[in-house]
PDB file of N, CA and C in Angstrom:
ATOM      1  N   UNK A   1       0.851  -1.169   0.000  1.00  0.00           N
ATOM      2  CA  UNK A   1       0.000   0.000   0.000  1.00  0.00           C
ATOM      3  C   UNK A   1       0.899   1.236   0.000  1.00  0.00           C
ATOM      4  N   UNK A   2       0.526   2.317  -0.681  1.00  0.00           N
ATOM      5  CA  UNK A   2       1.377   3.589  -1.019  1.00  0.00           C
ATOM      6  C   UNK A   2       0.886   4.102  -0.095  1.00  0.00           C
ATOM      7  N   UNK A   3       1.237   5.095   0.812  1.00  0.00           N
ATOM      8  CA  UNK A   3       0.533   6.633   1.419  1.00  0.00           C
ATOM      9  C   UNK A   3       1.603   7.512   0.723  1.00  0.00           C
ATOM     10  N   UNK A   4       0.862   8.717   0.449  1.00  0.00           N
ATOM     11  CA  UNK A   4       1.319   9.986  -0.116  1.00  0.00           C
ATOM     12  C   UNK A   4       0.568  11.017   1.193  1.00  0.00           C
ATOM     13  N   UNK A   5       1.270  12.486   0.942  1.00  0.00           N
ATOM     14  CA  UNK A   5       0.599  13.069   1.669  1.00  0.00           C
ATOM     15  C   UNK A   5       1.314  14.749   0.900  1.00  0.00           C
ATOM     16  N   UNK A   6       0.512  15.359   1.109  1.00  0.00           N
ATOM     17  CA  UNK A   6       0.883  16.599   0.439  1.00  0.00           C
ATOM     18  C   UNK A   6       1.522  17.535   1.464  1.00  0.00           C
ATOM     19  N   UNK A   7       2.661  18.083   0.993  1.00  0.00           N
ATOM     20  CA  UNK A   7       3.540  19.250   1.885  1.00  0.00           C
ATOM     21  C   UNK A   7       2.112  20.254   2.376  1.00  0.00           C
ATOM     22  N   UNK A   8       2.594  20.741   3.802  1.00  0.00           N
ATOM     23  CA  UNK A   8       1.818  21.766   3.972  1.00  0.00           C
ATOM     24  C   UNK A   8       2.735  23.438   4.117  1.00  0.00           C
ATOM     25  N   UNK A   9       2.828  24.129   3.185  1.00  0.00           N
ATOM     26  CA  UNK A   9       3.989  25.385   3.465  1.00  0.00           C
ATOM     27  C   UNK A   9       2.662  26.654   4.053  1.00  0.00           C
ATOM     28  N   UNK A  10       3.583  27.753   4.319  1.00  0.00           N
ATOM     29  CA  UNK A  10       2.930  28.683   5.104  1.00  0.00           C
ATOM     30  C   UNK A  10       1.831  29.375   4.323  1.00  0.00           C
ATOM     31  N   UNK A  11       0.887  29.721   5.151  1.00  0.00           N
ATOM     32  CA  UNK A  11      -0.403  30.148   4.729  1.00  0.00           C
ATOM     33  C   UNK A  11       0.380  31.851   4.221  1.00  0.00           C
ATOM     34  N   UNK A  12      -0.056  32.461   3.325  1.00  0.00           N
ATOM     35  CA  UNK A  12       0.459  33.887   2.644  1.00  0.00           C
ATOM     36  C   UNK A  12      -0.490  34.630   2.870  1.00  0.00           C
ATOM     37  N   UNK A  13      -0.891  35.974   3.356  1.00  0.00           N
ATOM     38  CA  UNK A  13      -1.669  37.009   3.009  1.00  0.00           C
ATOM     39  C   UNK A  13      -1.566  37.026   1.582  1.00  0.00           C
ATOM     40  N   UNK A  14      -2.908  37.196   0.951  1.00  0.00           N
ATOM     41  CA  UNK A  14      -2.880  37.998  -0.213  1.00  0.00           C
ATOM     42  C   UNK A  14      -2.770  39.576  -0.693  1.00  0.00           C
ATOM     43  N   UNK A  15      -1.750  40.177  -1.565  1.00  0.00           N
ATOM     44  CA  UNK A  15      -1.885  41.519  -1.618  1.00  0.00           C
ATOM     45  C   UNK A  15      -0.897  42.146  -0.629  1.00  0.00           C
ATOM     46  N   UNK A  16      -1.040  43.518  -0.616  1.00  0.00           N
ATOM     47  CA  UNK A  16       0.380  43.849  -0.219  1.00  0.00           C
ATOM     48  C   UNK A  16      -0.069  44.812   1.029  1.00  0.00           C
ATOM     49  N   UNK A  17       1.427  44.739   1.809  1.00  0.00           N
ATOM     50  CA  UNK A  17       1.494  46.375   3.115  1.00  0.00           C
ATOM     51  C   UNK A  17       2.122  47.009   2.033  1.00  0.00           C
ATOM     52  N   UNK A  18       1.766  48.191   2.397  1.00  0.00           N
ATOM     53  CA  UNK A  18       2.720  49.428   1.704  1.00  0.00           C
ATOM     54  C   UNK A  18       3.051  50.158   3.151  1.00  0.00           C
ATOM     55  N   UNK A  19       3.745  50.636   3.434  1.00  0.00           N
ATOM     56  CA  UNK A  19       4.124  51.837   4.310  1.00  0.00           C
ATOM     57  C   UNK A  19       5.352  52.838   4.443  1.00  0.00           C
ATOM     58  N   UNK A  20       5.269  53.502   4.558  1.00  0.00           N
ATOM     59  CA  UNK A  20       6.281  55.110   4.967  1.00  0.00           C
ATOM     60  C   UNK A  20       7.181  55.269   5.903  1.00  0.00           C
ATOM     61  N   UNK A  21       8.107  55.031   5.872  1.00  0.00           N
ATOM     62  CA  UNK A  21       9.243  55.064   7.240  1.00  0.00           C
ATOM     63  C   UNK A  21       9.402  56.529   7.721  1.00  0.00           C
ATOM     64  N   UNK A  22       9.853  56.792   8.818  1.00  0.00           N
ATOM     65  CA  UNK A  22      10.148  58.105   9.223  1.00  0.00           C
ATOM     66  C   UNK A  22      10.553  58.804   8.179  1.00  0.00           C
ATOM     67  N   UNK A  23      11.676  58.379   7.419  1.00  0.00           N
ATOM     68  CA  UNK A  23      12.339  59.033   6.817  1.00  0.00           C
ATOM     69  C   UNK A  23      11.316  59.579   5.205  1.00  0.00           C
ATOM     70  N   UNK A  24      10.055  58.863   5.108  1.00  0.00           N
ATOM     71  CA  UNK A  24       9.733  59.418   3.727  1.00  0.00           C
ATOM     72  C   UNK A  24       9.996  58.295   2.433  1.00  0.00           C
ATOM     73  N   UNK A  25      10.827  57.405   2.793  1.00  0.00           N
ATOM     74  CA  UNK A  25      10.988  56.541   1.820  1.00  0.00           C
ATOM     75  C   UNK A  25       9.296  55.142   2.054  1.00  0.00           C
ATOM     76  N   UNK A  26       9.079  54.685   0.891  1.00  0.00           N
ATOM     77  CA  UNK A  26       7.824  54.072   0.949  1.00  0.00           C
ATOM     78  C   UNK A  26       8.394  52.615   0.512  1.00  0.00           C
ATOM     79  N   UNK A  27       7.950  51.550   1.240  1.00  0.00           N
ATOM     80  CA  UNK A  27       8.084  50.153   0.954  1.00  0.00           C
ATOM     81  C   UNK A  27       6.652  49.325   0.986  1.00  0.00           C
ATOM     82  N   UNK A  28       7.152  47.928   0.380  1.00  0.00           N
ATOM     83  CA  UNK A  28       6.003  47.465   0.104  1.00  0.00           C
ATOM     84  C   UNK A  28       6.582  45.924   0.610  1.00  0.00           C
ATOM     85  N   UNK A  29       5.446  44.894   1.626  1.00  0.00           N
ATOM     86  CA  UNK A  29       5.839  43.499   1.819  1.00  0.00           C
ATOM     87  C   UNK A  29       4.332  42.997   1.138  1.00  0.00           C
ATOM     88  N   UNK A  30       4.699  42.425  -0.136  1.00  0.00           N
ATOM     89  CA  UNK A  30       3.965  41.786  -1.075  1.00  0.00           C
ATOM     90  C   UNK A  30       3.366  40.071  -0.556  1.00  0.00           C
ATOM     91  N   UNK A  31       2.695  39.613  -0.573  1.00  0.00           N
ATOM     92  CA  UNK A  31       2.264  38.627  -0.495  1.00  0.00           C
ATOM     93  C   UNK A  31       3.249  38.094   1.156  1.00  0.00           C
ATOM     94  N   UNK A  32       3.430  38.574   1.847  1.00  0.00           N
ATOM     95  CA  UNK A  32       3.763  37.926   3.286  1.00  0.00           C
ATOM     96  C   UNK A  32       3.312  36.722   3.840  1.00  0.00           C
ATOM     97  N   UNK A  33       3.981  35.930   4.217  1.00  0.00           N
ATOM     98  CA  UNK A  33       3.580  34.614   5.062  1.00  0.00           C
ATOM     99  C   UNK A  33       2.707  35.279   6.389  1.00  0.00           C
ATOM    100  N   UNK A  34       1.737  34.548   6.681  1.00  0.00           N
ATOM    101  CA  UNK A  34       1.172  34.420   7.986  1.00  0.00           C
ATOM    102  C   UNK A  34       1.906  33.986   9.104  1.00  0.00           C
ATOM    103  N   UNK A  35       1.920  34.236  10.307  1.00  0.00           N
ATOM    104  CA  UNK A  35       2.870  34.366  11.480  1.00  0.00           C
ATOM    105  C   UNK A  35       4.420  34.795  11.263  1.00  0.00           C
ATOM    106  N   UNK A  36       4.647  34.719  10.537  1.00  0.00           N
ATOM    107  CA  UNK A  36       6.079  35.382  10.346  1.00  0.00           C
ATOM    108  C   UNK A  36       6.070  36.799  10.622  1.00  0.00           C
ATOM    109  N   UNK A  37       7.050  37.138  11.557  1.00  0.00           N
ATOM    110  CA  UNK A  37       7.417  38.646  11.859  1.00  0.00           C
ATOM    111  C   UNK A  37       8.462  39.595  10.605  1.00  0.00           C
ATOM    112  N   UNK A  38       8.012  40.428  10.321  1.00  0.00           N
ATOM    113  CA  UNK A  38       8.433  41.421   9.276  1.00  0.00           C
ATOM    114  C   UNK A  38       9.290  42.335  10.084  1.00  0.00           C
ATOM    115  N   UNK A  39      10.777  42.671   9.695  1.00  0.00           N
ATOM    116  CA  UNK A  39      11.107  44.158  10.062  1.00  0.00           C
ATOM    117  C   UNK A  39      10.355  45.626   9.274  1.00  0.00           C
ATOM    118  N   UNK A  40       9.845  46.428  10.099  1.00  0.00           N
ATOM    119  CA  UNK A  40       9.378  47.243   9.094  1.00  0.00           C
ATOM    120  C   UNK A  40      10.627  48.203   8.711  1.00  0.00           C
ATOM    121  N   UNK A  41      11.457  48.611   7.682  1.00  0.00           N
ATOM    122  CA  UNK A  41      12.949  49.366   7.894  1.00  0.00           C
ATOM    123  C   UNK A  41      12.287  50.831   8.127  1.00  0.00           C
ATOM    124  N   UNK A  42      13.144  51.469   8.961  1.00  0.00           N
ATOM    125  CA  UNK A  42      13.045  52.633   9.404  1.00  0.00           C
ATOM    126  C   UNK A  42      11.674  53.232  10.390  1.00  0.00           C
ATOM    127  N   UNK A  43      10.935  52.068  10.914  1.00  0.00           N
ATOM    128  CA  UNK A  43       9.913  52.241  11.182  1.00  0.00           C
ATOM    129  C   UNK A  43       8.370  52.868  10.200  1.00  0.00           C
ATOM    130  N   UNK A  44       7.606  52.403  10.861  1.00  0.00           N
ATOM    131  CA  UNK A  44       6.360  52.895   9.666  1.00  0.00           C
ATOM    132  C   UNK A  44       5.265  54.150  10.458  1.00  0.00           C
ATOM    133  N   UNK A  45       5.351  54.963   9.537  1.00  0.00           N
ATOM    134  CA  UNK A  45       5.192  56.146   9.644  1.00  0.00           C
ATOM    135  C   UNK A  45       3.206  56.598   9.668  1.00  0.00           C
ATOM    136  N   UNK A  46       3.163  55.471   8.218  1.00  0.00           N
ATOM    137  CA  UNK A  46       1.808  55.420   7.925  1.00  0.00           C
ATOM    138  C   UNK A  46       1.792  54.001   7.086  1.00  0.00           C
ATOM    139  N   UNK A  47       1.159  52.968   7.282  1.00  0.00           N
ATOM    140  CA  UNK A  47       0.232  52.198   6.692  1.00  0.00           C
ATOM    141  C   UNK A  47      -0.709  52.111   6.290  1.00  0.00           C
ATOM    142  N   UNK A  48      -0.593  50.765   4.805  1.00  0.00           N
ATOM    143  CA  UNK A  48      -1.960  50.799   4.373  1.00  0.00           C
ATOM    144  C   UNK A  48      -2.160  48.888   3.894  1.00  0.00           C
ATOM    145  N   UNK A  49      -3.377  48.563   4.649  1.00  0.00           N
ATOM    146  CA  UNK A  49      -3.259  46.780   4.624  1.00  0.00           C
ATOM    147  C   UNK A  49      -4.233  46.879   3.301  1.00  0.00           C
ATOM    148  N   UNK A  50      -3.745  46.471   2.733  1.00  0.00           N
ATOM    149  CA  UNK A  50      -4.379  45.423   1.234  1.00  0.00           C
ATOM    150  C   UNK A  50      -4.110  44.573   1.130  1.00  0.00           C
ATOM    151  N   UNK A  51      -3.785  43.621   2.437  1.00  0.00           N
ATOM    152  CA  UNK A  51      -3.621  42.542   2.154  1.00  0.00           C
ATOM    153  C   UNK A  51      -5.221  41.800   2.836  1.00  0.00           C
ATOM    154  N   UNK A  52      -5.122  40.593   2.521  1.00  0.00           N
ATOM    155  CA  UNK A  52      -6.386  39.658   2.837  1.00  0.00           C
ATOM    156  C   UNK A  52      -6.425  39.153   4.249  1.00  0.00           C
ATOM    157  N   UNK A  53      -5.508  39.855   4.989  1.00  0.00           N
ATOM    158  CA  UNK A  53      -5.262  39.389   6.875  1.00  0.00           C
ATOM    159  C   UNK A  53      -5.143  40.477   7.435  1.00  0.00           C
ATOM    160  N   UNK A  54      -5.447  39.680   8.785  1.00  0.00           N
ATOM    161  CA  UNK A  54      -5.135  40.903   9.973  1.00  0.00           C
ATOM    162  C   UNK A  54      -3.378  41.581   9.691  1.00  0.00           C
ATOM    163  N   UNK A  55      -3.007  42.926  10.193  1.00  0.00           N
ATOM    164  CA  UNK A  55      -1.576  43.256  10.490  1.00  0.00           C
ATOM    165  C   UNK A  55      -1.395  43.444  12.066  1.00  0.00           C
ATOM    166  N   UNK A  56      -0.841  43.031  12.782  1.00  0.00           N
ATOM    167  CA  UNK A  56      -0.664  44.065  13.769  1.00  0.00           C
ATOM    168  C   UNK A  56       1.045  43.987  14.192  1.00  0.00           C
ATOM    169  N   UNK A  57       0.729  45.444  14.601  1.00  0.00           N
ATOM    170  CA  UNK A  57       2.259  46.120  14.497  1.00  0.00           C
ATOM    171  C   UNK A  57       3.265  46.103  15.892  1.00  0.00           C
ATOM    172  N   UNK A  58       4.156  46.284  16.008  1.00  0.00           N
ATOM    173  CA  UNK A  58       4.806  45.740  17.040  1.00  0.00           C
ATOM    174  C   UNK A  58       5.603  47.115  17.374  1.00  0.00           C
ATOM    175  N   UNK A  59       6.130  47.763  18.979  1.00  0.00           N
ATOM    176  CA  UNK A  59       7.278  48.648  18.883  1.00  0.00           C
ATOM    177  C   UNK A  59       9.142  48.163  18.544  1.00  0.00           C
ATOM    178  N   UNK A  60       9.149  47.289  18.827  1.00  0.00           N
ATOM    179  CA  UNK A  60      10.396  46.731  18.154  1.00  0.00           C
ATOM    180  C   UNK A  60      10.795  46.355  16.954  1.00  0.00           C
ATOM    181  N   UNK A  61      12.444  46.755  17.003  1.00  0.00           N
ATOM    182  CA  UNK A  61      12.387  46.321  15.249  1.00  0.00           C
ATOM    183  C   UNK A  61      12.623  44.446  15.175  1.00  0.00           C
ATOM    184  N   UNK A  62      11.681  43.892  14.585  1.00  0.00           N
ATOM    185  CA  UNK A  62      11.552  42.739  14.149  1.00  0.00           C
ATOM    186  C   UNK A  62      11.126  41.822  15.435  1.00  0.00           C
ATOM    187  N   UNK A  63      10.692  42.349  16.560  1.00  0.00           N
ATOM    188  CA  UNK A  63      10.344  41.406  17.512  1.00  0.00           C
ATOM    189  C   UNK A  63       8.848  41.591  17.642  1.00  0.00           C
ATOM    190  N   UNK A  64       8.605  40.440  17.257  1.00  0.00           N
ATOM    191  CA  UNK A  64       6.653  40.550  17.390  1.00  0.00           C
ATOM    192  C   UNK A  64       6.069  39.821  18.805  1.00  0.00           C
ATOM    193  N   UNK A  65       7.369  39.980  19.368  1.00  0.00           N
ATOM    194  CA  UNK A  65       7.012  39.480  20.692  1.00  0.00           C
ATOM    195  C   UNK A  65       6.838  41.329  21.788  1.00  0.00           C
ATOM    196  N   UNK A  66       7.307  41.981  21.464  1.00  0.00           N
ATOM    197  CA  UNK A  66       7.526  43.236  22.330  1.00  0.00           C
ATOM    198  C   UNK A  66       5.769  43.869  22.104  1.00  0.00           C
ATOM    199  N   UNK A  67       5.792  44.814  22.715  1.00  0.00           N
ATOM    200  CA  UNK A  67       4.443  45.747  23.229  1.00  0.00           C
ATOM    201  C   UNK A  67       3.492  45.832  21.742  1.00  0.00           C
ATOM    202  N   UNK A  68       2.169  45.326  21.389  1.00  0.00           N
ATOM    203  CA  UNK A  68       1.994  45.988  20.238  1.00  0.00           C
ATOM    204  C   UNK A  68       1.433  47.068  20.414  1.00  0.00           C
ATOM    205  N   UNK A  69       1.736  47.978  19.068  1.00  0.00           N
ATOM    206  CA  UNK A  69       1.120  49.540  18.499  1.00  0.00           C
ATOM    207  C   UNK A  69      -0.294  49.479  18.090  1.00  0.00           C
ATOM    208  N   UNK A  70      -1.099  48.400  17.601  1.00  0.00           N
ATOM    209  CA  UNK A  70      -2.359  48.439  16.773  1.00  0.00           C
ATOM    210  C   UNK A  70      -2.377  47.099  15.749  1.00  0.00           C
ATOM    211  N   UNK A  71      -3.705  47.146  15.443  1.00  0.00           N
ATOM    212  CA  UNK A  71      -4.341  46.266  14.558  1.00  0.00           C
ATOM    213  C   UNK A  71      -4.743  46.768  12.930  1.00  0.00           C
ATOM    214  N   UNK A  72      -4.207  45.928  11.979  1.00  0.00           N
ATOM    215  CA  UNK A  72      -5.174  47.002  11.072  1.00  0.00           C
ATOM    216  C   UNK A  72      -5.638  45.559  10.204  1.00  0.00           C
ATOM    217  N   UNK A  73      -7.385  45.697   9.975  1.00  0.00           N
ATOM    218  CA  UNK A  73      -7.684  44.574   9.409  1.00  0.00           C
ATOM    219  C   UNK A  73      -7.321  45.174   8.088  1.00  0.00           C
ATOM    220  N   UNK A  74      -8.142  44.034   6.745  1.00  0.00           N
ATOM    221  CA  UNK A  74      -7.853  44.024   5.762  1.00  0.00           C
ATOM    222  C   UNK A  74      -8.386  45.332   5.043  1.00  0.00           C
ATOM    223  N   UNK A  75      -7.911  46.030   4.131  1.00  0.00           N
ATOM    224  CA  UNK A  75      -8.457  47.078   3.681  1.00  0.00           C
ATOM    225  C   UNK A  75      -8.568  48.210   4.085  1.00  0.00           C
ATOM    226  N   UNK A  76      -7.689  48.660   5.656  1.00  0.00           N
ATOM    227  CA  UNK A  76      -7.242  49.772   6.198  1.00  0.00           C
ATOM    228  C   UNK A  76      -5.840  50.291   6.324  1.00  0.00           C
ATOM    229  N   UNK A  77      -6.130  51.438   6.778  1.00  0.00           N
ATOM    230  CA  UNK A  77      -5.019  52.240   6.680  1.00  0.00           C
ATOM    231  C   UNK A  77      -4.810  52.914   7.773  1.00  0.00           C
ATOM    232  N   UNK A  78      -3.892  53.202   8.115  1.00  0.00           N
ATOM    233  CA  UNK A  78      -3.445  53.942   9.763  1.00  0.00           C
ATOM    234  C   UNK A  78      -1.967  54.805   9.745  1.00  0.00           C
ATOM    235  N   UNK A  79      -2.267  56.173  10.299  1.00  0.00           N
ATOM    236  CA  UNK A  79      -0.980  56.808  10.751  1.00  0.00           C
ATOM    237  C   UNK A  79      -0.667  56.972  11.863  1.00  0.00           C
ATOM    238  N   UNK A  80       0.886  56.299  12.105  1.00  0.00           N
ATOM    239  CA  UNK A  80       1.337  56.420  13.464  1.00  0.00           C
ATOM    240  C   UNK A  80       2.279  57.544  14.043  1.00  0.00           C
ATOM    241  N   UNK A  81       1.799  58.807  13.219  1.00  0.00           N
ATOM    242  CA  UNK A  81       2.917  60.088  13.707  1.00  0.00           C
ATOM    243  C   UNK A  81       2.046  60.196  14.954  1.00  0.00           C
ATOM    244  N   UNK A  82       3.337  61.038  15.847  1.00  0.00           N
ATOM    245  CA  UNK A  82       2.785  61.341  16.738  1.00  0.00           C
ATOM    246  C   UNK A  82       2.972  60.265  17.700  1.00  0.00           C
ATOM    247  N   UNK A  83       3.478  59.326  17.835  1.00  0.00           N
ATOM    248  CA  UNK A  83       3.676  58.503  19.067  1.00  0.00           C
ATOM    249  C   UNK A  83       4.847  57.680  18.416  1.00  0.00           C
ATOM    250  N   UNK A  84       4.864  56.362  19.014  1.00  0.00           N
ATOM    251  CA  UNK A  84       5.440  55.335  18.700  1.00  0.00           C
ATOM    252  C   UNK A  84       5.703  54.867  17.367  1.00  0.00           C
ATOM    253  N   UNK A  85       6.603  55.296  16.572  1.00  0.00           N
ATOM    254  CA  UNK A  85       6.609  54.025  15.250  1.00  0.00           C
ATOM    255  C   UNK A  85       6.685  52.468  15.887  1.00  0.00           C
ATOM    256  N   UNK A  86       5.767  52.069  14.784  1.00  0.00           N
ATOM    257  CA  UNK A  86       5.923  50.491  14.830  1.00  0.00           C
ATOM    258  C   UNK A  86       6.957  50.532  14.021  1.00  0.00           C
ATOM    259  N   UNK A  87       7.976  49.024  14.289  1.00  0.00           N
ATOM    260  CA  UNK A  87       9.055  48.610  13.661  1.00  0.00           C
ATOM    261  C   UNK A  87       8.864  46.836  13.419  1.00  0.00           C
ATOM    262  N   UNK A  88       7.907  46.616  13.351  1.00  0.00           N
ATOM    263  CA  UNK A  88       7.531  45.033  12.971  1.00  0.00           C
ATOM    264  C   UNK A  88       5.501  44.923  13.101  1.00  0.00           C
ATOM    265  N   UNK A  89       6.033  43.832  11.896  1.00  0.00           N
ATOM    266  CA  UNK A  89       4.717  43.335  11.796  1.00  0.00           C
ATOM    267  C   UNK A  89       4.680  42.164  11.709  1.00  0.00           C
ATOM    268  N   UNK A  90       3.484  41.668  12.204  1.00  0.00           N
ATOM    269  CA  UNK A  90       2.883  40.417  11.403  1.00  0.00           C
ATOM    270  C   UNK A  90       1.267  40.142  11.130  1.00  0.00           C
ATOM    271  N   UNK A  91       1.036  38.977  10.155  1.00  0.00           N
ATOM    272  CA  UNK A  91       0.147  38.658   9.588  1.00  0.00           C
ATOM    273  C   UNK A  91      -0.764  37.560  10.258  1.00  0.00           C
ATOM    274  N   UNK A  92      -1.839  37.041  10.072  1.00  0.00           N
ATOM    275  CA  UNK A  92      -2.406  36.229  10.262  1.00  0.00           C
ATOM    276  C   UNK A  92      -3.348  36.377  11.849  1.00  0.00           C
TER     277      UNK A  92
END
């Protein structure tokens, strides 16, 4: 008797973050894995989720374990002048 079984790889948001670092420069994390933590570079200034998942943002750079900043479901947008840049995200 054969068993097969199909790989299972990480679930992806569909669609992209775009966001604004302090500095004015604009980046984009395109199709992101779910639970994986993102550095955001230079911190994010202003976001915008088009992707198909939750974001929520973190104050550390790349630790999605530290204090979070906010939630942004799918299809919103948020500016974080004025307080804390977030410096990580994740999905799912």
């Amino acid at each position: 008797m054969l068993a097969t079984g199909l790989a299972t790889g990480a679930q992806a948001a569909t669609g992209p973050l775009d966001y604004v670092s302090a500095d004015g420069d604009e980046y984009t994390l395109e199709d992101p894995a779910d639970g994986e933590c993102f550095l955001l570079v230079g911190g994010a200034r202003t976001a915008n989720n088009g992707t198909n998942a939750r974001a929520t943002f973190y104050e550390e750079p790349g630790d999605c374990e530290s204090q979070t900043l906010g939630t942004l479901q799918p299809g919103m947008a948020r500016s974080f002048e004025g307080g804390t840049l977030p410096r990580a995200v994740r999905f799912g």
